[in-house]
N, C-alpha and C. Protein backbone atom coordinates (compact mmCIF):
# COMPACT_ATOMS: atom_id res chain seq x y z
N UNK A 1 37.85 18.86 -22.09
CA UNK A 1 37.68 17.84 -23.10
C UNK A 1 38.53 16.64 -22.69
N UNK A 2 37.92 15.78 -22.93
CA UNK A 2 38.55 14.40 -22.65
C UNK A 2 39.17 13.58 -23.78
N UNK A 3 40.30 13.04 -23.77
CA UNK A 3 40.89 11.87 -24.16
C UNK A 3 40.74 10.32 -24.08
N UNK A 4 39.61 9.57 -24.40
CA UNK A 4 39.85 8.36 -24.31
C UNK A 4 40.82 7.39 -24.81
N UNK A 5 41.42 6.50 -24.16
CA UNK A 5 42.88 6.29 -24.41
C UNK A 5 41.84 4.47 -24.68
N UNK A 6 42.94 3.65 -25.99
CA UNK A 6 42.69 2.36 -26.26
C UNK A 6 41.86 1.61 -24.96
N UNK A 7 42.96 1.58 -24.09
CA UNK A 7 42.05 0.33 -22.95
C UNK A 7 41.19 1.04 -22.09
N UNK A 8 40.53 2.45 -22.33
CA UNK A 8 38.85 2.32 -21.95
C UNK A 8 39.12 4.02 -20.91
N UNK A 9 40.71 3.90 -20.43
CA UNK A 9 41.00 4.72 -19.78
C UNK A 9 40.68 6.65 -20.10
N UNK A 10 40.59 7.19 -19.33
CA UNK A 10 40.43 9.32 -20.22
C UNK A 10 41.46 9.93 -19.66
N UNK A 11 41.81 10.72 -20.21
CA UNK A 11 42.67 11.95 -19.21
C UNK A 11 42.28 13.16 -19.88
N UNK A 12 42.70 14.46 -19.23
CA UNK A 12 41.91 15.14 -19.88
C UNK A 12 43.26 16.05 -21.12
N UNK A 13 42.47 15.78 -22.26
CA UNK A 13 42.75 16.39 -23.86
C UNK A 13 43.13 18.07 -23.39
N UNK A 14 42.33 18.63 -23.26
CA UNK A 14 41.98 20.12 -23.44
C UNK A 14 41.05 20.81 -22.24
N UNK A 15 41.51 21.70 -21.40
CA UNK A 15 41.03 22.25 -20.44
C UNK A 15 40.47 23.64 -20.73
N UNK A 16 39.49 24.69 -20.97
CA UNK A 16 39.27 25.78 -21.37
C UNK A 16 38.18 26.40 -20.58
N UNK A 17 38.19 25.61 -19.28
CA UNK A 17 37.06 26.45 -18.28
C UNK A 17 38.12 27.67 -17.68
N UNK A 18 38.73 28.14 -18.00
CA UNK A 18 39.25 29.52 -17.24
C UNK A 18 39.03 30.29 -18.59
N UNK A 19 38.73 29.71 -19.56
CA UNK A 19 38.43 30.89 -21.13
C UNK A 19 37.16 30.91 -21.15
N UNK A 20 36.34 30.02 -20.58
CA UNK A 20 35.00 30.06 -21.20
C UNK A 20 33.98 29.42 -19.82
N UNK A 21 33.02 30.33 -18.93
CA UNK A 21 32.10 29.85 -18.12
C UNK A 21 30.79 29.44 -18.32
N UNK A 22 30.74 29.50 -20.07
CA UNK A 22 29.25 28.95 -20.29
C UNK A 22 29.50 27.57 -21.14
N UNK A 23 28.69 26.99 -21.32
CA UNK A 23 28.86 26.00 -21.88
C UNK A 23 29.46 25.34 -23.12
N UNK A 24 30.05 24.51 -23.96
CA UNK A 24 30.56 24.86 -25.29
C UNK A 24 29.72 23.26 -25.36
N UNK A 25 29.67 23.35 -27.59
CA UNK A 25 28.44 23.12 -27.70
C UNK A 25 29.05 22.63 -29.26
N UNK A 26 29.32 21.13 -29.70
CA UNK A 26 29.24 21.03 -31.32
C UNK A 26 30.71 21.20 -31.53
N UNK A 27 31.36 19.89 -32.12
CA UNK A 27 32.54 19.89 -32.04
C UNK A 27 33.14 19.52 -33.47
N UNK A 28 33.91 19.87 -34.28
CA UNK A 28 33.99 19.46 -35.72
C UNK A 28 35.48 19.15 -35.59
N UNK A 29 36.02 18.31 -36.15
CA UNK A 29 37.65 17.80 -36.00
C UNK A 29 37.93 17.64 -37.74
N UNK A 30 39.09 18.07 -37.97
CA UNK A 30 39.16 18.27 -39.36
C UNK A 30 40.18 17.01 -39.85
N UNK A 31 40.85 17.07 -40.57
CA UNK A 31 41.97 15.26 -41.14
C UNK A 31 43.04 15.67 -40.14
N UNK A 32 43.39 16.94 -39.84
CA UNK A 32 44.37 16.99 -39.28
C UNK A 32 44.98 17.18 -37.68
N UNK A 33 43.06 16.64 -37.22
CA UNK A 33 43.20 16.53 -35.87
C UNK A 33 42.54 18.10 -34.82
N UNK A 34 42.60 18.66 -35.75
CA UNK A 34 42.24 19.77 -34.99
C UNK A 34 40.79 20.07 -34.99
N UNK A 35 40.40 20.39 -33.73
CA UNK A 35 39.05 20.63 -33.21
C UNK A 35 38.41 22.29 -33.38
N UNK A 36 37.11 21.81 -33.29
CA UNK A 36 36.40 23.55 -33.54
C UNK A 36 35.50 23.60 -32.89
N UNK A 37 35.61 24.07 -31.83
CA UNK A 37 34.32 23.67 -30.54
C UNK A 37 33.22 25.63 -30.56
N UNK A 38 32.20 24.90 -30.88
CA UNK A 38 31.33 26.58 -30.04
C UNK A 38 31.16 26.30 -28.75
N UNK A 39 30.81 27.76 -28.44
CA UNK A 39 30.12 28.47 -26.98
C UNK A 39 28.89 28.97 -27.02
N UNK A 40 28.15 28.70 -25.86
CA UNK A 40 26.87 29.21 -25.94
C UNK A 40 27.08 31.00 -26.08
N UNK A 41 28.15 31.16 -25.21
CA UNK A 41 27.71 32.38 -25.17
C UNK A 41 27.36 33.32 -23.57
N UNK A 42 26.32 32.68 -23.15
CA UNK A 42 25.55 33.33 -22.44
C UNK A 42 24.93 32.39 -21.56
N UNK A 43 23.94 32.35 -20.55
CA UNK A 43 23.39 31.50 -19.61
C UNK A 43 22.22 31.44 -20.40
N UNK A 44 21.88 30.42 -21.49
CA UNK A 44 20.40 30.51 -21.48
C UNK A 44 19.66 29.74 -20.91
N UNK A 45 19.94 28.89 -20.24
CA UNK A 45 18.70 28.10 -19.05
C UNK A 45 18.85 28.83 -18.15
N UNK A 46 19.31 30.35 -17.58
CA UNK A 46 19.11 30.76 -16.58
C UNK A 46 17.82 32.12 -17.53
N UNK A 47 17.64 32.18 -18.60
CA UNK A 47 17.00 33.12 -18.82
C UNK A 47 17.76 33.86 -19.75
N UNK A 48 19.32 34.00 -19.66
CA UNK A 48 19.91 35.63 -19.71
C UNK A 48 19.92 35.99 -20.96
N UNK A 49 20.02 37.60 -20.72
CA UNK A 49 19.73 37.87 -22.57
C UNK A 49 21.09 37.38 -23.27
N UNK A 50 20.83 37.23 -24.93
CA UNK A 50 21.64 36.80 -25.79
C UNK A 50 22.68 37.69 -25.74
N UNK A 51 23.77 36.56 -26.04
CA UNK A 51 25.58 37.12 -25.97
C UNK A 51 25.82 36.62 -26.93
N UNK A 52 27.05 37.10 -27.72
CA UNK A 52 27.67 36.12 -28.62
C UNK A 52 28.56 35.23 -28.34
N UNK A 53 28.21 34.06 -28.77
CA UNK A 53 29.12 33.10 -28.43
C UNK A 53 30.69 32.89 -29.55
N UNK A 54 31.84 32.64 -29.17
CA UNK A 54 32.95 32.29 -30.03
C UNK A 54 33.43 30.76 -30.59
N UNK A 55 33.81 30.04 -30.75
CA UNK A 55 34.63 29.12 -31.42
C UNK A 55 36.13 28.61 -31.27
N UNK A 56 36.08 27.93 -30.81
CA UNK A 56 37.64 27.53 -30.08
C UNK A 56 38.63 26.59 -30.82
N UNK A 57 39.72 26.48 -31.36
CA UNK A 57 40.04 25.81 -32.01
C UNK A 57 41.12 24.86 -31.07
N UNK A 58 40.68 23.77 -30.87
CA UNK A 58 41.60 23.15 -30.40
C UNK A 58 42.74 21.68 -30.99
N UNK A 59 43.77 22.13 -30.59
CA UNK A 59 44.86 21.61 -31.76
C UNK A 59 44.97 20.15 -31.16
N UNK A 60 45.79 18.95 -31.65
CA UNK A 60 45.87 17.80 -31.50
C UNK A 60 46.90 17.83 -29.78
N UNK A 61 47.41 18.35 -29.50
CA UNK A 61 48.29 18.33 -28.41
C UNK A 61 46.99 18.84 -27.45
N UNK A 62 46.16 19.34 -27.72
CA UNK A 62 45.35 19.93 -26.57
C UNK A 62 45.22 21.50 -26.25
N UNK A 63 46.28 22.40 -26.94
CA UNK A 63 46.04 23.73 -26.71
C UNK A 63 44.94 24.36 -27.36
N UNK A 64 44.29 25.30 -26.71
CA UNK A 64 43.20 25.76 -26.96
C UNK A 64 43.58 27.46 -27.36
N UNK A 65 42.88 28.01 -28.63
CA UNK A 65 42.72 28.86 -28.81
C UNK A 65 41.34 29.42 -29.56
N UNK A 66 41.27 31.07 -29.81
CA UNK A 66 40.21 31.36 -30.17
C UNK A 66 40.03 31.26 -31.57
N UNK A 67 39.29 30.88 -32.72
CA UNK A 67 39.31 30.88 -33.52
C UNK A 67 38.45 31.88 -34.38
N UNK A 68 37.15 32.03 -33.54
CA UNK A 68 36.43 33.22 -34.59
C UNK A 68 35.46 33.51 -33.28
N UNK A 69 34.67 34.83 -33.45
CA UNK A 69 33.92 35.28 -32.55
C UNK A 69 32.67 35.87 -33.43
N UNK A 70 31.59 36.17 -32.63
CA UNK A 70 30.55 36.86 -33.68
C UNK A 70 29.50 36.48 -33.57
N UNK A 71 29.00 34.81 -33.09
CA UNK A 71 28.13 34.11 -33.32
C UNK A 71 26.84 34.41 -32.81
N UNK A 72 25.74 34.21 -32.88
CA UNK A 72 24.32 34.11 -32.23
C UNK A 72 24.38 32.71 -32.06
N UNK A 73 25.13 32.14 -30.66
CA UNK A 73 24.56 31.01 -30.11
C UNK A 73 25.41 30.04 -31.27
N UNK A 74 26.61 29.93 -31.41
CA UNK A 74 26.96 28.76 -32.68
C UNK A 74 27.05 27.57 -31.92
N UNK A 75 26.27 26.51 -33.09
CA UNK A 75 24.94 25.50 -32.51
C UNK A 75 25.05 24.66 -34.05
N UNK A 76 25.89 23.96 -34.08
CA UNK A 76 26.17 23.21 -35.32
C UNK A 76 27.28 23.45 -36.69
N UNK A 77 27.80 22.52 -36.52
CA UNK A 77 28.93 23.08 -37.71
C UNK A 77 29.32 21.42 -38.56
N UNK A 78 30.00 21.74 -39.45
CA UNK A 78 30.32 20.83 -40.35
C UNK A 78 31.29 21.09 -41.48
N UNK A 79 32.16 19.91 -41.61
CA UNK A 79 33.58 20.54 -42.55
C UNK A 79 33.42 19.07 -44.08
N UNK A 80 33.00 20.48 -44.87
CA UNK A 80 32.30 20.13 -46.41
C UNK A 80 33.17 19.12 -46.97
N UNK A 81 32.56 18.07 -47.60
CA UNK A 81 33.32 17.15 -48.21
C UNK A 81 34.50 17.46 -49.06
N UNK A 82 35.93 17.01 -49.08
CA UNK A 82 36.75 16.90 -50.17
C UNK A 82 37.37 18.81 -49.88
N UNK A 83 37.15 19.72 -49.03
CA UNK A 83 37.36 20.62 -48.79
C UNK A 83 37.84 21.12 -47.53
N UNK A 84 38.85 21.88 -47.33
CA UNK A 84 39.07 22.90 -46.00
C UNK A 84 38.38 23.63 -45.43
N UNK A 85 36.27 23.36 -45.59
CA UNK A 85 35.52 24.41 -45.68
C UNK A 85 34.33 23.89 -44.38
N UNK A 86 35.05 24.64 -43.24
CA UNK A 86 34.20 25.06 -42.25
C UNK A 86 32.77 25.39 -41.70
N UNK A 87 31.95 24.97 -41.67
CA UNK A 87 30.46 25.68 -42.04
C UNK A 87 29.62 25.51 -40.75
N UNK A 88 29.34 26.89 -39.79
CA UNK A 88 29.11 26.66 -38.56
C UNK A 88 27.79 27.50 -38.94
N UNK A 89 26.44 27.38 -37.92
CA UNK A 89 25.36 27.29 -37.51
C UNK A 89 25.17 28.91 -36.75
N UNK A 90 24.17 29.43 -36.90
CA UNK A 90 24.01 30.57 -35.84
C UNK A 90 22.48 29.92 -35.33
N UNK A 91 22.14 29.84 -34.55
CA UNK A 91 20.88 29.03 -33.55
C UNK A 91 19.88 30.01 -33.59
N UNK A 92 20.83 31.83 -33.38
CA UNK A 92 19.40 33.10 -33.28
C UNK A 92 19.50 34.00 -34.34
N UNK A 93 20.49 33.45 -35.45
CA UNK A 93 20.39 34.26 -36.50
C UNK A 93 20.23 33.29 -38.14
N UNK A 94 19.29 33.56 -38.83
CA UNK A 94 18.98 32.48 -39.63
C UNK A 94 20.12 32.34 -40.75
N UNK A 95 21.17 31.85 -40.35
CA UNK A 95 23.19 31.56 -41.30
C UNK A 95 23.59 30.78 -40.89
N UNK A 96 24.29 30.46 -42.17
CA UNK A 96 25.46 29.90 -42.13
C UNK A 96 26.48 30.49 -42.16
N UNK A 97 27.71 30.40 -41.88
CA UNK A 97 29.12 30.92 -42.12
C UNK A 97 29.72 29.98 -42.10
N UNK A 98 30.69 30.92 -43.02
CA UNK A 98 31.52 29.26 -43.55
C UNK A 98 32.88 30.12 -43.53
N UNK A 99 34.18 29.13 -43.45
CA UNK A 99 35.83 29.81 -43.09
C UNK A 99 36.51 28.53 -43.84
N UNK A 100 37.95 29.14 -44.43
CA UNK A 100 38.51 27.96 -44.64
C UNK A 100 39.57 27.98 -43.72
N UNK A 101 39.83 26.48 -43.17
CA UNK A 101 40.88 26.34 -42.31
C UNK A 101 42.60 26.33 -43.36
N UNK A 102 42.74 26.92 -42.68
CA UNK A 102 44.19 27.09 -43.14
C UNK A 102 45.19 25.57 -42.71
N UNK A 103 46.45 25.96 -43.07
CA UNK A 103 47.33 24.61 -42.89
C UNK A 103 47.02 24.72 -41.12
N UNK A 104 47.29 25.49 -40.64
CA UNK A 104 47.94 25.97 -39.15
C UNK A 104 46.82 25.76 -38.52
N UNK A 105 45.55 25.81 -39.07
CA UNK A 105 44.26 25.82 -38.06
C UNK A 105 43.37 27.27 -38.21
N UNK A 106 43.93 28.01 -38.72
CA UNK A 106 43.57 29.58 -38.38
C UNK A 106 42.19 29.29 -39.85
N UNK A 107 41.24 30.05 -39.05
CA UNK A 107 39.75 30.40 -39.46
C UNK A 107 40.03 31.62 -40.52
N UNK A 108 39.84 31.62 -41.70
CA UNK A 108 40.14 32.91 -42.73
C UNK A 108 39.05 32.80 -44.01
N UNK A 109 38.69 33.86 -44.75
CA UNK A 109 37.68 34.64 -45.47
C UNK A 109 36.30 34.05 -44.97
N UNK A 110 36.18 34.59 -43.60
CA UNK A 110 35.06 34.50 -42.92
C UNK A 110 33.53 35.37 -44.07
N UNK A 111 32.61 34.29 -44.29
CA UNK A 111 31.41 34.62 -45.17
C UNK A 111 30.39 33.99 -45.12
N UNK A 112 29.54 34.60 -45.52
CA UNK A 112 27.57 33.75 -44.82
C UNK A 112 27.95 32.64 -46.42
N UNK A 113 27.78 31.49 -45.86
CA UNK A 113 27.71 30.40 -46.88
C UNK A 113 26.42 30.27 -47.40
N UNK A 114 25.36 30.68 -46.46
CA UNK A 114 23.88 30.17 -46.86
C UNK A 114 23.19 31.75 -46.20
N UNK A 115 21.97 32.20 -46.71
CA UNK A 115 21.00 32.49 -45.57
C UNK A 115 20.09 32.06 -45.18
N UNK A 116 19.38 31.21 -44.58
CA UNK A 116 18.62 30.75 -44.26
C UNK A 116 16.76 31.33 -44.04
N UNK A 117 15.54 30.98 -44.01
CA UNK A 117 14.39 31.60 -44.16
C UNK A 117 14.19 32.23 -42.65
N UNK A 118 13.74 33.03 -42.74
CA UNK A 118 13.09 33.88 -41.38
C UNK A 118 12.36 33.13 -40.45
N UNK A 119 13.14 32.94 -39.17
CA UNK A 119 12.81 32.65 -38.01
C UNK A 119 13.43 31.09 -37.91
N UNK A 120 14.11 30.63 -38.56
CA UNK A 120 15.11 29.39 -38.93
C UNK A 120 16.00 29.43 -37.38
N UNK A 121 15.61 28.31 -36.36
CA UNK A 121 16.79 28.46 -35.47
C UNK A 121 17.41 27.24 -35.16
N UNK A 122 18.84 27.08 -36.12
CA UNK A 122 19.74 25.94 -36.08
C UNK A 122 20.57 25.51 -35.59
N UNK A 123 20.07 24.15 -35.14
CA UNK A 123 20.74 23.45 -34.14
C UNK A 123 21.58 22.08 -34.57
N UNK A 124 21.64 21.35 -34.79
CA UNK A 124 22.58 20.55 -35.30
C UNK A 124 22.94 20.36 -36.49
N UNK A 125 23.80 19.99 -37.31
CA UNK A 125 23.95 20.19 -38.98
C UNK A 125 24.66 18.75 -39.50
N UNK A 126 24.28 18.22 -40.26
CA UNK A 126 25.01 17.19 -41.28
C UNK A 126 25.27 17.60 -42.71
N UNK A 127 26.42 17.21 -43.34
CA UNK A 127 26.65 17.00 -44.60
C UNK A 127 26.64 15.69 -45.41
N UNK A 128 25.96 16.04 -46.53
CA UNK A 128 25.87 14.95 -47.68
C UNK A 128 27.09 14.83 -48.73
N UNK A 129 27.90 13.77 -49.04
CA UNK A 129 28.80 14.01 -50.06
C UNK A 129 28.34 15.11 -50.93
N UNK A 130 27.98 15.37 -51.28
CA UNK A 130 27.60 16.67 -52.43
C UNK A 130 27.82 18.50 -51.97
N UNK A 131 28.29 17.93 -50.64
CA UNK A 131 28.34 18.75 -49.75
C UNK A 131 27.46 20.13 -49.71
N UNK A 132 26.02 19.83 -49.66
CA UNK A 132 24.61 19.96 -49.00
C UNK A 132 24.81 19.89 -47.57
N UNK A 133 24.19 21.22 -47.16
CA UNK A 133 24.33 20.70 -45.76
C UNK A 133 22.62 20.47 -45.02
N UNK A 134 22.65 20.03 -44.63
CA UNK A 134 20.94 19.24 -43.64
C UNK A 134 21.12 20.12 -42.14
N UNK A 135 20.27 20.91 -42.05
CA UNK A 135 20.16 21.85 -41.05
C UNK A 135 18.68 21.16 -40.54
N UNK A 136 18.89 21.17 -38.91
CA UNK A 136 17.84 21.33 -37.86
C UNK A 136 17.58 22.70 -37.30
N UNK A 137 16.07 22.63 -37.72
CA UNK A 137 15.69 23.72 -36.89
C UNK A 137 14.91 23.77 -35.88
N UNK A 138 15.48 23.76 -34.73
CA UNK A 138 14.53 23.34 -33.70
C UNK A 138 13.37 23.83 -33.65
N UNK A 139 12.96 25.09 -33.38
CA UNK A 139 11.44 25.98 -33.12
C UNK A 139 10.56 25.97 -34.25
N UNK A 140 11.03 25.44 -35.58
CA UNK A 140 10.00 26.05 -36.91
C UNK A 140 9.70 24.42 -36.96
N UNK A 141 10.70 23.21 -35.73
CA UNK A 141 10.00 21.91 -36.45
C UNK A 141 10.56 21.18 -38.12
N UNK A 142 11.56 21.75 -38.18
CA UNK A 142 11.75 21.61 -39.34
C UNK A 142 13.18 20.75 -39.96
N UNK A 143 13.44 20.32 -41.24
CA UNK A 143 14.73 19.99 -41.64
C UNK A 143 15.24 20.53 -42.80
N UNK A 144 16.12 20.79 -43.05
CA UNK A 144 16.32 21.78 -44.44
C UNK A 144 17.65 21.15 -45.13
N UNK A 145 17.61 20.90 -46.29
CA UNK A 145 18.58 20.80 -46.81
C UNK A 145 19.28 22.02 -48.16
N UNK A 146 20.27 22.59 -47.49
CA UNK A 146 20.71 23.44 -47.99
C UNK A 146 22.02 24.08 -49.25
N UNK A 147 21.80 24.33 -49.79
CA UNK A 147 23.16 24.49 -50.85
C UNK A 147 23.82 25.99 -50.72
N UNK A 148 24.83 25.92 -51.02
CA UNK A 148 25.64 27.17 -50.30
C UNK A 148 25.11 28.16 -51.31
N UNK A 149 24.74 29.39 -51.08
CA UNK A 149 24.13 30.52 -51.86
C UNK A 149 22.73 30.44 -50.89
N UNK A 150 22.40 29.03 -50.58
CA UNK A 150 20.90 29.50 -49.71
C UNK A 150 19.67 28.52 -50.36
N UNK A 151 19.80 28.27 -51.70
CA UNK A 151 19.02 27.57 -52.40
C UNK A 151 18.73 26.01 -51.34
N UNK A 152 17.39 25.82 -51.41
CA UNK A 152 17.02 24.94 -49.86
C UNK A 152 16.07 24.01 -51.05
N UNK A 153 16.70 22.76 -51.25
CA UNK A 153 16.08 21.84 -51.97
C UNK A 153 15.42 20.35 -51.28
N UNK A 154 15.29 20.65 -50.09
CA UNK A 154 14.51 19.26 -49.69
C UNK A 154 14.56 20.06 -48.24
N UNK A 155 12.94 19.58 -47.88
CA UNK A 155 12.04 20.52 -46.53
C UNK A 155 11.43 19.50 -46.09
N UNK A 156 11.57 18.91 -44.50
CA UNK A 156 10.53 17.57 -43.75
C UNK A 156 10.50 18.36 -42.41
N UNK A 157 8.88 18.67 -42.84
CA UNK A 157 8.51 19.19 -41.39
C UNK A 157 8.01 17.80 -40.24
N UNK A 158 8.52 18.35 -38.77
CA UNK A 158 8.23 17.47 -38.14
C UNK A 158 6.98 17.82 -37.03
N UNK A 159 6.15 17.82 -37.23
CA UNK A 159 4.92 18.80 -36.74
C UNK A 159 4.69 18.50 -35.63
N UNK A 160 4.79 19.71 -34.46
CA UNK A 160 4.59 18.96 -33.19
C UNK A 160 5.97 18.18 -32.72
N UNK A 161 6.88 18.41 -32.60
CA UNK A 161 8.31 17.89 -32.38
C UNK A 161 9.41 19.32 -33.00
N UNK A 162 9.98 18.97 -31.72
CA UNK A 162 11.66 20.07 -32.36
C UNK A 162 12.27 19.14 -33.09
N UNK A 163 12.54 19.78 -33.69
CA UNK A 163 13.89 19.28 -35.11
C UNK A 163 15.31 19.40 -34.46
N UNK A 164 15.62 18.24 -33.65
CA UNK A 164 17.09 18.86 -32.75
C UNK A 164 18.39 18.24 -33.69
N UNK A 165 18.31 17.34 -34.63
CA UNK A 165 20.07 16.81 -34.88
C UNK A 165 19.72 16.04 -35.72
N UNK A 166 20.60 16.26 -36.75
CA UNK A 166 20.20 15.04 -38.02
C UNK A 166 21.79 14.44 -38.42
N UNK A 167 21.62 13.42 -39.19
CA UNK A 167 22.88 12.91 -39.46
C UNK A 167 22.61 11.95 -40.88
N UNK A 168 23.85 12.47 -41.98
CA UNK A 168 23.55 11.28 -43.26
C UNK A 168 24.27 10.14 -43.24
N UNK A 169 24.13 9.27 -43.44
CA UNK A 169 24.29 7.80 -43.06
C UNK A 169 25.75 7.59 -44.20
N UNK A 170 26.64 6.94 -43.22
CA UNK A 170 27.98 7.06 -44.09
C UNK A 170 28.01 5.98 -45.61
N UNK A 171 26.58 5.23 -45.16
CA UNK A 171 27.11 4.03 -46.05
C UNK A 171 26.05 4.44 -47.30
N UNK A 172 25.19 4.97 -47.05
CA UNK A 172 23.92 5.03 -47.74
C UNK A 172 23.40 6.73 -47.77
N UNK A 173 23.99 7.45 -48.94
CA UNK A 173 23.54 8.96 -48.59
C UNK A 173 22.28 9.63 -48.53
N UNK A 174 21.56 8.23 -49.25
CA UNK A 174 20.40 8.72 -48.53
C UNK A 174 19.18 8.10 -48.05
N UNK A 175 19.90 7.79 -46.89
CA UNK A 175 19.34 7.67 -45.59
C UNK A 175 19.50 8.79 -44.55
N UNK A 176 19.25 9.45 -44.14
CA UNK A 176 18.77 10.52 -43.28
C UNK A 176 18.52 9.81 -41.50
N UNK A 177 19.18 10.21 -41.13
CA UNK A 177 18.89 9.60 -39.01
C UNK A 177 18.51 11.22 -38.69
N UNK A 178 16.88 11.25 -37.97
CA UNK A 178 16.53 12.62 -37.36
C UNK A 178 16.47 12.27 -36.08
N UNK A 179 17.21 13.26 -35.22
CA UNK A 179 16.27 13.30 -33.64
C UNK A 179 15.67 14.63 -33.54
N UNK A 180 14.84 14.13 -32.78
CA UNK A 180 13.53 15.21 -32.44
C UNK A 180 13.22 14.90 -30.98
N UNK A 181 12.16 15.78 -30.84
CA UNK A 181 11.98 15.94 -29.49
C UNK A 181 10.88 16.27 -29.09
N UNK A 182 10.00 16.60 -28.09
CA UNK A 182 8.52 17.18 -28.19
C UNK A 182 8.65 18.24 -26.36
């Protein structure tokens, strides 16, 4: 991970290729500086079967540690408005999980925040002040907006296009930015 410094310059923040040889993926930084990076997991552009991927928490100085393990592919996360509340993505399992960060950084009462509908595979996530979260689902084409318990109150299918990353507009909540893909 890199550091960009004022006049344009990087050095590097956080080093974690001797912890992790697959890719990491979706990065959430909380008020207090500290980072929450996933892992794929596994090689999937080489094919390989599914692994679980973990979650890395990396602190403002740059040290890297593990923060939670378990995932199918964690592939989007987001930290709920006005709250200490964590809410990461499984890509091959249709959840949410959600953790509250502690003062220290540490991931605790790990619990499915949402479940999501069958065959749901999520890839990038935004939150709405109301703290709703807007899930992409790449393969079903889809966008979901979700309330914690699971209750899914606004659905825009994108037919013929993956549903890869959405984002709610800081100034205007609702405005909605989708990328997609074909």
């Amino acid at each position: 991970m890199l550091r960009v410094h004022p006049d344009g310059t990087s050095s590097v923040h956080a080093d974690f290729a001797s912890l992790e040889e697959y890719p990491t993926n979706e990065l959430s930084i909380d008020e207090t500086g500290k980072g929450f990076l996933g892992t794929f997991g596994y090689d999937i552009y080489a094919g390989a079967p599914l692994k679980q991927g973990v979650v890395y928490r990396i602190d403002p100085e740059g040290q890297v540690t593990l923060a939670a393990d378990g995932f199918d592919f964690p592939n989007g996360s987001v930290i709920l408005p006005g709250t200490r509340t964590l809410v990461i993505a499984h890509s091959f399992r249709p959840e949410l999980t959600a953790f509250d960060i502690e003062s220290d950084g540490t991931l605790a009462h790990r619990r499915t925040w949402a479940m999501l509908p069958d065959g749901t595979t999520a890839d990038g996530l935004a939150v709405d002040p109301a703290g709703r979260v807007w899930v992409s689902s790449v393969l079903t084409s889809e966008f979901l907006r979700v309330s914690e318990g699971g209750d899914i109150d606004y659905h825009l299918m994108t037919p013929g296009r993956l549903a890869v990353d959405c984002v709610v507009d800081g100034r205007d909540e609702d405005v909605l930015y989708l990328s997609t893909s074909n």
